[in-house]
C-alpha atoms as a PDB file:
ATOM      1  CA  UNK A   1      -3.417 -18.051  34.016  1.00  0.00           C
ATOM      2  CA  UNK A   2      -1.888 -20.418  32.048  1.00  0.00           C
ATOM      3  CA  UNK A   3       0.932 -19.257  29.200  1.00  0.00           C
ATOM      4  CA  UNK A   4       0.162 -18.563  26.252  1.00  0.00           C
ATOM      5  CA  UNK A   5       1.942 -21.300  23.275  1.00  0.00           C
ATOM      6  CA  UNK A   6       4.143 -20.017  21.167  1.00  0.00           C
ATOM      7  CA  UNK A   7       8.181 -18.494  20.959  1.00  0.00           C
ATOM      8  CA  UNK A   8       9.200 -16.326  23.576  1.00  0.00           C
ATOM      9  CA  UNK A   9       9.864 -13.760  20.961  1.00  0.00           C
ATOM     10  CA  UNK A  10       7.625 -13.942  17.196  1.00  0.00           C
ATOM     11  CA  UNK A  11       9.172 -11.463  14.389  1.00  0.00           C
ATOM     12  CA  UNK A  12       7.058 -10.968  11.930  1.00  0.00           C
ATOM     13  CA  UNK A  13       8.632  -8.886   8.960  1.00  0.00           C
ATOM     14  CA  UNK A  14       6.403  -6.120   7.284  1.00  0.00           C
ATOM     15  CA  UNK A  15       8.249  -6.924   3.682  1.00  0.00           C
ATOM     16  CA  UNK A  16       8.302 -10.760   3.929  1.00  0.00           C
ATOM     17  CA  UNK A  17       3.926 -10.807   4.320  1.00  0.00           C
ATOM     18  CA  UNK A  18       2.059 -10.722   1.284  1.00  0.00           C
ATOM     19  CA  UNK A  19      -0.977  -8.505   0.696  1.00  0.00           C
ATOM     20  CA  UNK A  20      -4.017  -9.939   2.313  1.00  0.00           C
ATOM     21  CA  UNK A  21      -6.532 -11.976  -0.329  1.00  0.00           C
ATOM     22  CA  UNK A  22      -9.902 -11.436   1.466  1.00  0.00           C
ATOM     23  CA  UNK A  23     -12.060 -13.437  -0.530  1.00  0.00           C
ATOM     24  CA  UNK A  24      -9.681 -16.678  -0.427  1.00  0.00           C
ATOM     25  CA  UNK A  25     -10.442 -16.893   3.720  1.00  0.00           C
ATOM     26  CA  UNK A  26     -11.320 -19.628   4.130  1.00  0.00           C
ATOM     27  CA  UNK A  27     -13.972 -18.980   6.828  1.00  0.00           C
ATOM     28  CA  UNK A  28     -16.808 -17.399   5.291  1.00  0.00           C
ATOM     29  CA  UNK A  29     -17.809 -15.794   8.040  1.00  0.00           C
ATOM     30  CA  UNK A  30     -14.251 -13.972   7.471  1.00  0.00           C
ATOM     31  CA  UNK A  31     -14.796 -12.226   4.087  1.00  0.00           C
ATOM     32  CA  UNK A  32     -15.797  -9.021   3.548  1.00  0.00           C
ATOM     33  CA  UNK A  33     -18.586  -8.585   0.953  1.00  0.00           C
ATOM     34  CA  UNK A  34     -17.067  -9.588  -2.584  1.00  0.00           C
ATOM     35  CA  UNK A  35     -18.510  -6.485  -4.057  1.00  0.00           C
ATOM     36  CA  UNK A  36     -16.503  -3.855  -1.285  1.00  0.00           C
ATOM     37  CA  UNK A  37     -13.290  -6.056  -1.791  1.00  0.00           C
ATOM     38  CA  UNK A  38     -13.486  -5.334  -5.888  1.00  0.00           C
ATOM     39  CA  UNK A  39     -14.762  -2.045  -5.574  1.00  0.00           C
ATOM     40  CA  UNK A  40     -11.429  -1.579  -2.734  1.00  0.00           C
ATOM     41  CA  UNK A  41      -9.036  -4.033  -5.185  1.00  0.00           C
ATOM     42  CA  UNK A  42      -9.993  -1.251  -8.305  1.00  0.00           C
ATOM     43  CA  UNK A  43      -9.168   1.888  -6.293  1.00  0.00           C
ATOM     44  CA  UNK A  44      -5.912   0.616  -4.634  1.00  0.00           C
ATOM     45  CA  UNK A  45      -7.109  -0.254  -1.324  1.00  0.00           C
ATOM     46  CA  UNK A  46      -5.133  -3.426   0.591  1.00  0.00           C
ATOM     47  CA  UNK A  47      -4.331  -4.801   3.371  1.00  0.00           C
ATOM     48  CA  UNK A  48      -2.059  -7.104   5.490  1.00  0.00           C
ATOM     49  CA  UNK A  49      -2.676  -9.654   8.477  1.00  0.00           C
ATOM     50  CA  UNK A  50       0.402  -9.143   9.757  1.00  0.00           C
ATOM     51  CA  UNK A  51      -0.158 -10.952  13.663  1.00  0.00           C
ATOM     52  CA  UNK A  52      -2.582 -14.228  13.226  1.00  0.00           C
ATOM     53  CA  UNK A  53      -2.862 -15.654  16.641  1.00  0.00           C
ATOM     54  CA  UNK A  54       0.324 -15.098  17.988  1.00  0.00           C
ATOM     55  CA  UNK A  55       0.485 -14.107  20.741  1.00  0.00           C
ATOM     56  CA  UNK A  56      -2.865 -14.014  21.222  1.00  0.00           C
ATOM     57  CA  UNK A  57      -3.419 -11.247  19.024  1.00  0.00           C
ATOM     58  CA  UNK A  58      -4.481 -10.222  15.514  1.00  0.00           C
ATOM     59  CA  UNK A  59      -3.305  -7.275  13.684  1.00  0.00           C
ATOM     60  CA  UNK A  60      -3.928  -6.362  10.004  1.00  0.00           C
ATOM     61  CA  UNK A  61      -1.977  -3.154   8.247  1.00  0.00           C
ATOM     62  CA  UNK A  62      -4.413  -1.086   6.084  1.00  0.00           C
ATOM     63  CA  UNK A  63      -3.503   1.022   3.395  1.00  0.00           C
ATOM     64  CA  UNK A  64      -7.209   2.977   1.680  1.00  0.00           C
ATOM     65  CA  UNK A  65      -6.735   5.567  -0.558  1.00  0.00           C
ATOM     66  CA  UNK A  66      -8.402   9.234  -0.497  1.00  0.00           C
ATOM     67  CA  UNK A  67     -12.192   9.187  -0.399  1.00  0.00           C
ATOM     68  CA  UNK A  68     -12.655   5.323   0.389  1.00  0.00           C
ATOM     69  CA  UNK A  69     -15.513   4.598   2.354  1.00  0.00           C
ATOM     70  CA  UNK A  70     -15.568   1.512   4.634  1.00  0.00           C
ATOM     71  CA  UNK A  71     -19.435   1.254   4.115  1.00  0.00           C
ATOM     72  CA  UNK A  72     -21.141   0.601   8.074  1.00  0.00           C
ATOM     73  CA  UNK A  73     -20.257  -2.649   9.573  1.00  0.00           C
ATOM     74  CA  UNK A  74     -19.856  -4.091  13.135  1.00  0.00           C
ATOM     75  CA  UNK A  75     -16.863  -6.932  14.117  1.00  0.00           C
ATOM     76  CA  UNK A  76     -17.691  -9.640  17.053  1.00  0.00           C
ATOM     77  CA  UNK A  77     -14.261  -8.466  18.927  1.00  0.00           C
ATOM     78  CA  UNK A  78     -13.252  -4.908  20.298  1.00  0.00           C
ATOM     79  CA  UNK A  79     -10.588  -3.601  18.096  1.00  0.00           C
ATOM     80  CA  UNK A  80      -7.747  -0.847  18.239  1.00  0.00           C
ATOM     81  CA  UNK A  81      -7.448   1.379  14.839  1.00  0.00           C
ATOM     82  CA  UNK A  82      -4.463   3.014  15.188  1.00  0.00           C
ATOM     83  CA  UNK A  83      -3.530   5.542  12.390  1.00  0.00           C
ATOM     84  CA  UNK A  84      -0.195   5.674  10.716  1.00  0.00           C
ATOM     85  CA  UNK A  85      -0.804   8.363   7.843  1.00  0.00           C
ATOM     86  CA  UNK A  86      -3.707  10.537   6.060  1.00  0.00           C
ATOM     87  CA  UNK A  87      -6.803   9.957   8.267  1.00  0.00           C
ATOM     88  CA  UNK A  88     -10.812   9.720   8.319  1.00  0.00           C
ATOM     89  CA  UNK A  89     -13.932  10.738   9.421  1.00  0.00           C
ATOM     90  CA  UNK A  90     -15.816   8.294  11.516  1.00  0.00           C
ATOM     91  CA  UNK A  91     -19.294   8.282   9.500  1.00  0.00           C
ATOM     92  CA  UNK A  92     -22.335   9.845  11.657  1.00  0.00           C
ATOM     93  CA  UNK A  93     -19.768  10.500  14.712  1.00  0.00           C
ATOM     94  CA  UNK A  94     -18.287  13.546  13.062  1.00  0.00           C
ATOM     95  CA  UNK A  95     -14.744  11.891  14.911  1.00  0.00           C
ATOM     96  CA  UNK A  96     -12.005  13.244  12.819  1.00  0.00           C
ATOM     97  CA  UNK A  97      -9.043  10.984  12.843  1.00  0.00           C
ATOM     98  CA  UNK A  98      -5.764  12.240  11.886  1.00  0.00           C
ATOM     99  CA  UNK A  99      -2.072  10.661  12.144  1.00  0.00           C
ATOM    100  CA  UNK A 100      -0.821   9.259  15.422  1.00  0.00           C
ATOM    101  CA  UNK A 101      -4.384   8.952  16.573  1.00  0.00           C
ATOM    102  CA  UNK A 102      -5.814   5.632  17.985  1.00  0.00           C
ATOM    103  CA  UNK A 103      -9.754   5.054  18.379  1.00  0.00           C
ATOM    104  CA  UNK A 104     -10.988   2.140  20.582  1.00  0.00           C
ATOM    105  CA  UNK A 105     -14.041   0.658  18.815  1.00  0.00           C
ATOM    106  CA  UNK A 106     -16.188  -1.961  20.910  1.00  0.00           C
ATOM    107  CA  UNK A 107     -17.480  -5.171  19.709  1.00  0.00           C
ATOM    108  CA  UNK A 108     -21.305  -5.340  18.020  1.00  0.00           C
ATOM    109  CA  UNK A 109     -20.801  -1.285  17.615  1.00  0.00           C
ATOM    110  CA  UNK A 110     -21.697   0.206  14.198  1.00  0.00           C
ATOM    111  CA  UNK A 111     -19.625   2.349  12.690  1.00  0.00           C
ATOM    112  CA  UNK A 112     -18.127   3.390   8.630  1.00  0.00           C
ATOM    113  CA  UNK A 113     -15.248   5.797   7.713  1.00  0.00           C
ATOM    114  CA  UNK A 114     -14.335   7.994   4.730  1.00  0.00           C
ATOM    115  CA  UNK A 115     -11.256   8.244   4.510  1.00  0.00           C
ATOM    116  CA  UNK A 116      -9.561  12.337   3.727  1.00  0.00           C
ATOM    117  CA  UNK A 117      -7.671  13.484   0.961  1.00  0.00           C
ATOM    118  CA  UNK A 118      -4.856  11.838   1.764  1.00  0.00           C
ATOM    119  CA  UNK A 119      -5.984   8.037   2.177  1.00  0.00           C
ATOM    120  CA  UNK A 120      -4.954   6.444   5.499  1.00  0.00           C
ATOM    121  CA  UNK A 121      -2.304   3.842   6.529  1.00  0.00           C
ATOM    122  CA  UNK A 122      -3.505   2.481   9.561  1.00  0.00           C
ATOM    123  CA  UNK A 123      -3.465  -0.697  11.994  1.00  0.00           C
ATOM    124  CA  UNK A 124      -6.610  -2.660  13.471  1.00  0.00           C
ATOM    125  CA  UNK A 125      -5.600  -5.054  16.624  1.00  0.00           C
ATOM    126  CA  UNK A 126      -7.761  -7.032  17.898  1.00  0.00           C
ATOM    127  CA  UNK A 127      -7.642 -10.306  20.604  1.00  0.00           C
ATOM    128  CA  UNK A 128      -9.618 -12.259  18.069  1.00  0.00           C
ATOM    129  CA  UNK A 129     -10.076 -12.888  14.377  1.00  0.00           C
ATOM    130  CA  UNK A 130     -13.256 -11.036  13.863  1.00  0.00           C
ATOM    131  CA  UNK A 131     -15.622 -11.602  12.126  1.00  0.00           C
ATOM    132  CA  UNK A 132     -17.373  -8.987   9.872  1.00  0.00           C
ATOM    133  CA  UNK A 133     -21.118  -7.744   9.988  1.00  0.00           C
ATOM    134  CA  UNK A 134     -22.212  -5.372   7.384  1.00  0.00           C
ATOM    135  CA  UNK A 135     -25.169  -3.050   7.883  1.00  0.00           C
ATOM    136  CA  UNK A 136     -24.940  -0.687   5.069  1.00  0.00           C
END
């Protein structure tokens, strides 16, 4: 297995990363619907992509406020969702996540969330940029 390029040691600083601009990727197999990224950009929601490659990893750092929904979608990479504050409910699951839990969600698998009355922080890593299939 061959090594993977890069620094020994990558610090990436939470303060020094601006908020993400979905709709200025330049992939557009990347972007989210424009319409969920206004409707999200209106109620407060944002997000970071705080780990691009290095590494050989992706992370992004969500912050949704209470009652978003993250309409059903599926991503082409299995991702981590880690929760850091509030929490969700997994739509049609009935999965209740709350702070400190992590969900593994595999690739091409459908899911949504609503988030509770307290939003949710939360972290998504994946092993690959994913791309974004909505099935709403």
């Amino acid at each position: 297995m061959s090594a993977t390029p890069g620094p020994a040691l990558c610090v990436l600083r939470f303060e020094e990363i601006e908020w993400d601009r979905p709709l200025e990727a330049a992939d557009p197999g990347l972007r989210p619907p424009e319409a969920l990224v206004r409707a999200a950009e209106q109620q407060g929601a944002r997000r970071k992509r705080l780990v691009r490659g290095e590494g050989g990893f992706h992370m992004n750092r969500s912050r949704l406020p209470p009652g978003f929904r993250i309409p059903p979608h599926s991503h082409d990479h299995d991702e981590l969702l880690v929760v850091i504050r509030g929490g969700c409910r997994i739509d049609g699951e009935g999965t209740e996540l709350r702070a400190d839990d992590a969900v593994v969600i595999r690739a091409q698998h459908r899911y949504g969330f609503t988030c509770g009355p307290e939003g949710m922080d939360f972290l998504t890593i994946r092993t690959g940029e994913a791309r974004v299939r909505m099935e709403e």
